[in-house]
C-alpha atoms as a PDB file:
ATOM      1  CA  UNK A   1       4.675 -14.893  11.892  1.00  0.00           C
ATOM      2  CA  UNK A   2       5.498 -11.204  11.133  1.00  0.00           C
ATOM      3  CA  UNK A   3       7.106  -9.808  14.137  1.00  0.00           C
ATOM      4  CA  UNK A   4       4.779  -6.797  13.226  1.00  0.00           C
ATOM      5  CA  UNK A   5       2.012  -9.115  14.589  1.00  0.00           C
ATOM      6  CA  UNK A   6       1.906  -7.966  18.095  1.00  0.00           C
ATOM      7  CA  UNK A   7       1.035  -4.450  17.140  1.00  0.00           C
ATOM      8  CA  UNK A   8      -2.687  -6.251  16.537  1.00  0.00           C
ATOM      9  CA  UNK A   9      -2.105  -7.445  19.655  1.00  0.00           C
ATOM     10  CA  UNK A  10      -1.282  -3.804  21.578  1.00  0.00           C
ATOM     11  CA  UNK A  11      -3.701  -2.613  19.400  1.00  0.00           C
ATOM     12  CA  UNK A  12      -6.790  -4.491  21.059  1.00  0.00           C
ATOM     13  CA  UNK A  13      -5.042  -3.873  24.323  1.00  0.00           C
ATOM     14  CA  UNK A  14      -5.407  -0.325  24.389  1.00  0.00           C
ATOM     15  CA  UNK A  15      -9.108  -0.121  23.006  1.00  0.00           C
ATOM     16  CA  UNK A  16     -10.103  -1.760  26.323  1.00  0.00           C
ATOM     17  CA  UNK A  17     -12.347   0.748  28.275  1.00  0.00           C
ATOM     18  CA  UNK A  18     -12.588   0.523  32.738  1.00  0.00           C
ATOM     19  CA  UNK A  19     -14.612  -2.644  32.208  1.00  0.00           C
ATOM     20  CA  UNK A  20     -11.834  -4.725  30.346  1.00  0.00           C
ATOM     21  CA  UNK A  21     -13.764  -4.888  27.083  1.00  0.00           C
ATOM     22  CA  UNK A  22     -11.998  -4.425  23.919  1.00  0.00           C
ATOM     23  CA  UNK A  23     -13.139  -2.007  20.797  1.00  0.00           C
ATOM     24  CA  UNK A  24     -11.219  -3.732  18.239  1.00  0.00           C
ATOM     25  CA  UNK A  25     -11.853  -7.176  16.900  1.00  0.00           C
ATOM     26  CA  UNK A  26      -9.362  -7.096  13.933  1.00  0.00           C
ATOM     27  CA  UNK A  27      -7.090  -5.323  12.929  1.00  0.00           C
ATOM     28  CA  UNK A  28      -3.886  -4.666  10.427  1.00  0.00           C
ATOM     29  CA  UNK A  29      -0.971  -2.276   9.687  1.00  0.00           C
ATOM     30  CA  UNK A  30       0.070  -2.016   5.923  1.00  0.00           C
ATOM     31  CA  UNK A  31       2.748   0.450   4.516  1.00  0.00           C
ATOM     32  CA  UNK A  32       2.196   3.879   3.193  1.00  0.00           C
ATOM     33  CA  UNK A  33       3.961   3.495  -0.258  1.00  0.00           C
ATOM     34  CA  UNK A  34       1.886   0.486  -1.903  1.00  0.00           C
ATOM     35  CA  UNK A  35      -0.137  -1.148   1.091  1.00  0.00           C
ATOM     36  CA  UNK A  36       1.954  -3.866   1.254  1.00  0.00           C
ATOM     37  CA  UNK A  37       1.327  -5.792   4.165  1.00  0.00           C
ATOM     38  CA  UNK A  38       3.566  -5.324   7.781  1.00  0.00           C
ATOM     39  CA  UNK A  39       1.521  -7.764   9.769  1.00  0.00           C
ATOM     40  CA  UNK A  40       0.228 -11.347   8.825  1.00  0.00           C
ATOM     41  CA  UNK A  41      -3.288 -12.953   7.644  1.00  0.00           C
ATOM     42  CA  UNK A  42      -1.759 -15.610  10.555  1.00  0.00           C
ATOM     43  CA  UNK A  43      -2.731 -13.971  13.638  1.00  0.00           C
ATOM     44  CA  UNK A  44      -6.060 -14.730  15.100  1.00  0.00           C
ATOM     45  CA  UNK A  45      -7.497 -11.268  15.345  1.00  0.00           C
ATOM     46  CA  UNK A  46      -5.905 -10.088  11.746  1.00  0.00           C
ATOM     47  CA  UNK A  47      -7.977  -7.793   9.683  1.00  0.00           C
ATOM     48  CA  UNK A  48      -7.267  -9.598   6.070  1.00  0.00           C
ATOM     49  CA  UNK A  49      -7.567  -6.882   3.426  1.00  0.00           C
ATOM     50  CA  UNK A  50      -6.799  -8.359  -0.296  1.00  0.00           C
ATOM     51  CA  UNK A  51      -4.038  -6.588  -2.133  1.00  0.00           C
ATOM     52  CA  UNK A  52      -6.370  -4.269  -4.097  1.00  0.00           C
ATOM     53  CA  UNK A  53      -8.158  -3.351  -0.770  1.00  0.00           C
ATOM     54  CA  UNK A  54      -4.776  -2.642   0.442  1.00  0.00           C
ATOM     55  CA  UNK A  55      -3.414  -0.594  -2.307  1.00  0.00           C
ATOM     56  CA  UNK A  56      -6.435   1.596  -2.812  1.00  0.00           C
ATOM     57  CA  UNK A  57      -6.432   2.418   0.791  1.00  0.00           C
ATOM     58  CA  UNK A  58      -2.493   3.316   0.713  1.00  0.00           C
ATOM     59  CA  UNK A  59      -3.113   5.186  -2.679  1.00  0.00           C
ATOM     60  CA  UNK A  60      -5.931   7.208  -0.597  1.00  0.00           C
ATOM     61  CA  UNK A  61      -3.412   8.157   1.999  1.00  0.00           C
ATOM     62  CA  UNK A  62      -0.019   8.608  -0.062  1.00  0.00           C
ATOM     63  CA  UNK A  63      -2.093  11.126  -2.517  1.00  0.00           C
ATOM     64  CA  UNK A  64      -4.048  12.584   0.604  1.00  0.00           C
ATOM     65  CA  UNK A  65      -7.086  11.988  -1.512  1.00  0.00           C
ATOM     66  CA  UNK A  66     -10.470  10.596  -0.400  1.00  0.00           C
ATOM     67  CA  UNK A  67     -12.668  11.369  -3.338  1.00  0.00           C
ATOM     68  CA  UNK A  68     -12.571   7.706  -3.961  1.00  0.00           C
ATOM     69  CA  UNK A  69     -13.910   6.860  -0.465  1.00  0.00           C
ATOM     70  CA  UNK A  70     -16.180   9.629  -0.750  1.00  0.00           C
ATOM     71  CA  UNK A  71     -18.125   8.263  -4.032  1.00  0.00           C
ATOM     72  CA  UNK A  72     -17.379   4.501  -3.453  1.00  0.00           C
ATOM     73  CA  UNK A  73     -17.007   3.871  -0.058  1.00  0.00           C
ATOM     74  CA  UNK A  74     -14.306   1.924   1.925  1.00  0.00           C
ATOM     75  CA  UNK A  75     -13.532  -1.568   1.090  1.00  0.00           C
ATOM     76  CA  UNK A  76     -11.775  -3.541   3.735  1.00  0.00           C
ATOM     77  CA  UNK A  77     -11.896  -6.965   4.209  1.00  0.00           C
ATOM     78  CA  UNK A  78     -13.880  -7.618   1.572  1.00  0.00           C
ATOM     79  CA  UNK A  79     -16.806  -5.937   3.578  1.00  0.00           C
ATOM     80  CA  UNK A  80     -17.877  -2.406   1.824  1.00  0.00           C
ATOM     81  CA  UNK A  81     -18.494   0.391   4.780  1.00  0.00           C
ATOM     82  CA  UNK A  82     -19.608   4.077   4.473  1.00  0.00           C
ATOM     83  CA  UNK A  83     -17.169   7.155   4.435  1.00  0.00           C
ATOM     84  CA  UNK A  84     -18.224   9.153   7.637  1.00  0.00           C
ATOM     85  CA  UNK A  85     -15.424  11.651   7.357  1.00  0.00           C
ATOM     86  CA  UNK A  86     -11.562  12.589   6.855  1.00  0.00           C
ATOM     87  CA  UNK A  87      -9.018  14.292   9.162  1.00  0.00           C
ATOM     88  CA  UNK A  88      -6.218  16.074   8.177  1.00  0.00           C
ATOM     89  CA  UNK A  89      -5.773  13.879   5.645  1.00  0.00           C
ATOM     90  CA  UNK A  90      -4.273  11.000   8.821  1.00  0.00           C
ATOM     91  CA  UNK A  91      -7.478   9.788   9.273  1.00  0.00           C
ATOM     92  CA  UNK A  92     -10.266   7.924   7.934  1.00  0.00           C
ATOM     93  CA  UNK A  93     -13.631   6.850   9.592  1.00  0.00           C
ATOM     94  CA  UNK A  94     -16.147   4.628   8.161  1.00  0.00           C
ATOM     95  CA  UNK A  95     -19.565   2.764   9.305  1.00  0.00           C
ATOM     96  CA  UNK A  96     -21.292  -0.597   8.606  1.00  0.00           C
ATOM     97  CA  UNK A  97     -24.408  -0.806  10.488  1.00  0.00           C
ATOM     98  CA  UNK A  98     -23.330  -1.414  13.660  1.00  0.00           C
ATOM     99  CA  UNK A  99     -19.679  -1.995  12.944  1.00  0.00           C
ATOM    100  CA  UNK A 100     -16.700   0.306  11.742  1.00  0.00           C
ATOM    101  CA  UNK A 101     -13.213   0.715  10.747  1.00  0.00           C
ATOM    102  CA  UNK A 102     -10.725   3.181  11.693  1.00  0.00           C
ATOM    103  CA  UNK A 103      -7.564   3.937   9.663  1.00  0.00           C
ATOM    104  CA  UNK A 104      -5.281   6.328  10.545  1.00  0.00           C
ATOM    105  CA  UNK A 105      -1.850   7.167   8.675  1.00  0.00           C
ATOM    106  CA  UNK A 106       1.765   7.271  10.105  1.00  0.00           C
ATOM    107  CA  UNK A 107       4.654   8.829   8.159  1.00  0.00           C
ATOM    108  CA  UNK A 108       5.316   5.148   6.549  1.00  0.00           C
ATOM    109  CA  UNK A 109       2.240   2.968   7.658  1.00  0.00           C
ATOM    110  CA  UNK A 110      -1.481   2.703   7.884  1.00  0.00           C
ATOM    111  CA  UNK A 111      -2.848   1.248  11.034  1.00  0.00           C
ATOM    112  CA  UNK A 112      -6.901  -0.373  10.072  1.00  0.00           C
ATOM    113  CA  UNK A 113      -9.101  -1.822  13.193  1.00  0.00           C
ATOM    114  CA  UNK A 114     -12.624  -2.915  12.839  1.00  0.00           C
ATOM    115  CA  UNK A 115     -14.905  -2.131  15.837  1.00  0.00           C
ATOM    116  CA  UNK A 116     -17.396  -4.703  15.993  1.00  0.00           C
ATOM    117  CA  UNK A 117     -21.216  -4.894  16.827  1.00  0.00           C
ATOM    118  CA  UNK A 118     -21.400  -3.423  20.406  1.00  0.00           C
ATOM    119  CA  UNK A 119     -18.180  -2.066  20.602  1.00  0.00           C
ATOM    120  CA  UNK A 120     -17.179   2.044  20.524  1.00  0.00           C
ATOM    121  CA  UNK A 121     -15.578   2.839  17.660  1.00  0.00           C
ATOM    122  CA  UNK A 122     -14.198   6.040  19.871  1.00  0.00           C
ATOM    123  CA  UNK A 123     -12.224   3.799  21.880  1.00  0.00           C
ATOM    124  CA  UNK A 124     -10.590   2.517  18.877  1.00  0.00           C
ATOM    125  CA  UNK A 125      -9.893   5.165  17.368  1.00  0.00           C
ATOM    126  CA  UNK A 126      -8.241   6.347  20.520  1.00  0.00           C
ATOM    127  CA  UNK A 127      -6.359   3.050  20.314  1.00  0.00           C
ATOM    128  CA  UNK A 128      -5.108   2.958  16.566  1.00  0.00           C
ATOM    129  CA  UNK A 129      -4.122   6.997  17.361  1.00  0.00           C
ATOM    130  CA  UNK A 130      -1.877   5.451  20.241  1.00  0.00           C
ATOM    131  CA  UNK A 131      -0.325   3.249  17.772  1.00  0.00           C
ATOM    132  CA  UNK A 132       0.405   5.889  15.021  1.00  0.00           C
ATOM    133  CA  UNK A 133       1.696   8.128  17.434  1.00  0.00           C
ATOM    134  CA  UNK A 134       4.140   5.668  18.745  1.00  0.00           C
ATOM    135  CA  UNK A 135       5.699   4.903  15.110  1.00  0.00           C
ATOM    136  CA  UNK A 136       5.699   8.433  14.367  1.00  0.00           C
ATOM    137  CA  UNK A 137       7.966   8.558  17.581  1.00  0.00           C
ATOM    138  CA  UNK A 138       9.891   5.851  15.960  1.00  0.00           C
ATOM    139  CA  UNK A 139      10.496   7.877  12.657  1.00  0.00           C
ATOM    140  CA  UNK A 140       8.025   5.433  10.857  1.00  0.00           C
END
């Protein structure tokens, strides 16, 4: 088990709204500089992106360029979801009906959650921009 796991873990934790409900099902942290994969396909609630997934996503990010997403869409665990928008070249929102991913960049990492069907994807992205702001504190 990747001791990167439990970020999945504090991940979920902090998309819980007043009620207790969580607004992540899944979710993964790959590195910046290839996508190569910090936390494991071992954990329960992992979001399992395939290495091309992965690197496209990290290529996105490192080059600060979406056009890909843009024309193509995003691709992330093998599911294909509509680019919504871009910020500041950090962060990336995308839909799938009634589901969505968020994936925002670090200095070093990518942090990707899937909201599932009934759940706000604001409160995740407030929760994956908790988690990015804590490894930026870290220097990562």
């Amino acid at each position: 088990m990747s001791a990167w796991d439990s970020y999945i873990d504090n991940a979920i934790e902090q998309s819980k709204d007043e009620s207790g409900q969580a607004h992540i099902d899944k979710a993964c942290i790959i590195g910046l500089d290839g996508g190569g994969k910090w936390t494991s396909d071992q954990h329960p609630c992992a979001l399992k992106l395939n290495p091309y997934e992965a690197k496209t996503i990290a290529e996105c990010f490192k080059k600060k360029d979406f056009t890909s997403f843009v024309a193509g869409g995003v691709h992330v665990g093998e599911v294909y979801y509509i680019f919504l928008e871009e910020i500041d070249s950090k962060v990336v929102y995308a839909k799938k009906q009634l589901s969505g991913v968020t994936l925002q960049a670090s200095n070093t990492a990518i942090v990707v959650a899937r909201t599932g069907e009934g759940m706000q994807q604001g409160n995740a992205n407030k929760a994956v921009g908790k988690i990015v702001a804590y490894l930026e504190d870290m220097n990562m």
